[in-house]
C-alpha atoms as a PDB file:
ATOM      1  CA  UNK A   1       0.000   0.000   0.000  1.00  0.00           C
ATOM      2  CA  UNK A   2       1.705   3.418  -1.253  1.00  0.00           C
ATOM      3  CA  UNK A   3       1.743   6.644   1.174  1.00  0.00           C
ATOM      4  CA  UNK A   4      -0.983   7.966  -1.445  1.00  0.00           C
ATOM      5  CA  UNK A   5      -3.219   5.142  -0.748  1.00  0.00           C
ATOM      6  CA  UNK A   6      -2.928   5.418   3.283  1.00  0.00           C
ATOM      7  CA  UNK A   7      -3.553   9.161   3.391  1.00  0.00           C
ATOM      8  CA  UNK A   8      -6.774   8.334   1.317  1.00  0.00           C
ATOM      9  CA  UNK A   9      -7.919   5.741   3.721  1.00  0.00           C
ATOM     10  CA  UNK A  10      -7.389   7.555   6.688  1.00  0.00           C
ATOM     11  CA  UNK A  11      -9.120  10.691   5.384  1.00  0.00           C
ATOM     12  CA  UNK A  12     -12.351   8.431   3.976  1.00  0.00           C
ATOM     13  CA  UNK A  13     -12.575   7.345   7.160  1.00  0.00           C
ATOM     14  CA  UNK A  14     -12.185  10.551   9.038  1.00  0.00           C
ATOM     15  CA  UNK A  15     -15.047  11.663   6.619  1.00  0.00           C
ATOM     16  CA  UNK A  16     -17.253   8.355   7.438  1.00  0.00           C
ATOM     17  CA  UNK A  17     -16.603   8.967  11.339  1.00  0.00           C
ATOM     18  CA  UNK A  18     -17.712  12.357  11.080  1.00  0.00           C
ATOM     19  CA  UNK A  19     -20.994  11.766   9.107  1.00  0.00           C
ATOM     20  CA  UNK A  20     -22.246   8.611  11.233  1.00  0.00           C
ATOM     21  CA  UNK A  21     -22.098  11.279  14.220  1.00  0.00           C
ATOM     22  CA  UNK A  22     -23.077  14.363  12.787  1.00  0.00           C
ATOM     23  CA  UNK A  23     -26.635  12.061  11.741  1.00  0.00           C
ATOM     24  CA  UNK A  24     -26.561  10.410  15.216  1.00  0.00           C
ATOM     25  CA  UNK A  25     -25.265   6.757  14.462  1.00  0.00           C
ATOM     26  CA  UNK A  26     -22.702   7.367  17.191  1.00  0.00           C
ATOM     27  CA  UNK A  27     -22.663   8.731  20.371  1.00  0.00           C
ATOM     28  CA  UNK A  28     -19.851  10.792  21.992  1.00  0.00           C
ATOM     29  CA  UNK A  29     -18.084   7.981  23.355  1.00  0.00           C
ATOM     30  CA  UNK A  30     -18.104   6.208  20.367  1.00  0.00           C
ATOM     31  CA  UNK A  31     -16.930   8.650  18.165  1.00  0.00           C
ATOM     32  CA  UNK A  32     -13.834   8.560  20.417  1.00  0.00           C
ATOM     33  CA  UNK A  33     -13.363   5.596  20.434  1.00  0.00           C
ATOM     34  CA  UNK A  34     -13.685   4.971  16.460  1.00  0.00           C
ATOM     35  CA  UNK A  35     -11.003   8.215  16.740  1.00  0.00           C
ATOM     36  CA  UNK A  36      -8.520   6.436  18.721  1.00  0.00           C
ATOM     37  CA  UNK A  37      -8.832   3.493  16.630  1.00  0.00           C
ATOM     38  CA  UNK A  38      -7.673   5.571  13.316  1.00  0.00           C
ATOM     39  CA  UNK A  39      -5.054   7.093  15.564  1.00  0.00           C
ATOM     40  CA  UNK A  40      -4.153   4.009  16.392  1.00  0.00           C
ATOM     41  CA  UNK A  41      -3.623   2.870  12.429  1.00  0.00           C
ATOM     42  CA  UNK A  42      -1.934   6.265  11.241  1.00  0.00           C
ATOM     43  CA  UNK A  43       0.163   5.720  14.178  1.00  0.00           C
ATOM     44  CA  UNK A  44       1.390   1.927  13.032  1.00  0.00           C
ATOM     45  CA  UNK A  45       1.308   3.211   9.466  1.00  0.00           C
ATOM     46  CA  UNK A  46       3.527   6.492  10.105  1.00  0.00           C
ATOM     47  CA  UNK A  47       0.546   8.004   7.662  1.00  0.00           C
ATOM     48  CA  UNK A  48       1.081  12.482   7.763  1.00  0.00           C
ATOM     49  CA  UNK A  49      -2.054  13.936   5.991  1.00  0.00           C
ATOM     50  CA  UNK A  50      -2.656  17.721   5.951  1.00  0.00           C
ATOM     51  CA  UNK A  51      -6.098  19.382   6.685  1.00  0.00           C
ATOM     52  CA  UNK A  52      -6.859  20.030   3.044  1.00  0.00           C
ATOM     53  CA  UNK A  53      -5.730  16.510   2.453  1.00  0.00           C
ATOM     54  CA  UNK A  54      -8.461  15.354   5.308  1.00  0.00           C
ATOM     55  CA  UNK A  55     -11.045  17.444   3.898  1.00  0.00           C
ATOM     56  CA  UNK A  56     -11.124  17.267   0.748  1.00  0.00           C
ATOM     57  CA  UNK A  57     -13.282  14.001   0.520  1.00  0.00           C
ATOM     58  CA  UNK A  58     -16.900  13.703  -1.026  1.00  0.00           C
ATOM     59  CA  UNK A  59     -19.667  11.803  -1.143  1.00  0.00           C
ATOM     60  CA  UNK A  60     -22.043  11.455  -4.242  1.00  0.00           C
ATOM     61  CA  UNK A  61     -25.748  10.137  -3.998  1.00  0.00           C
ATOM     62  CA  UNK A  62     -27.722   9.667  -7.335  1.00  0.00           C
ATOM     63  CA  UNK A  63     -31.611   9.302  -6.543  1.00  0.00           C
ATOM     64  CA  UNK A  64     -32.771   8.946  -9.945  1.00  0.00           C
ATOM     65  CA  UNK A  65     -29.976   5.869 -10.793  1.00  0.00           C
ATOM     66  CA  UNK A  66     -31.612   3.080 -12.091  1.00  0.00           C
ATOM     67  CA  UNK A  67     -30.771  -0.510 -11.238  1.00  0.00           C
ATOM     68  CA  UNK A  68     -28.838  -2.588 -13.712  1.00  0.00           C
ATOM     69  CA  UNK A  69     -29.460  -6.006 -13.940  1.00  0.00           C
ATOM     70  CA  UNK A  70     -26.247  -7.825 -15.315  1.00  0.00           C
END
């Protein structure tokens, strides 16, 4: 896994960990503890992302998409 591919990780997740609180799918504590837990894998994977790096992730919902049957 490339230094690319470990800042993007860590900053999807920072993004998913924020939105599950923000829309009340986690409660204080366990939006700390999901916290430490990334801490815990930038820490083992040396991983240095900047705050434009961490926010610069987006999500993209498409109502109207239709389901393709393969």
């Amino acid at each position: 896994m490339t230094a690319k591919e470990k800042r993007e990780i860590i900053a999807k997740v920072n993004f998913c960990r924020s939105f599950l609180y923000l829309n009340d799918f986690l409660s204080d504590a366990e939006k700390e503890n999901v916290h430490h837990r990334i801490r815990k894998w930038q820490d083992k994977y040396n991983v240095v992302i900047t705050d434009a790096q961490l926010i610069s992730v987006d999500m993209t919902y498409k109502d109207d998409t239709k389901e393709v049957l393969l």
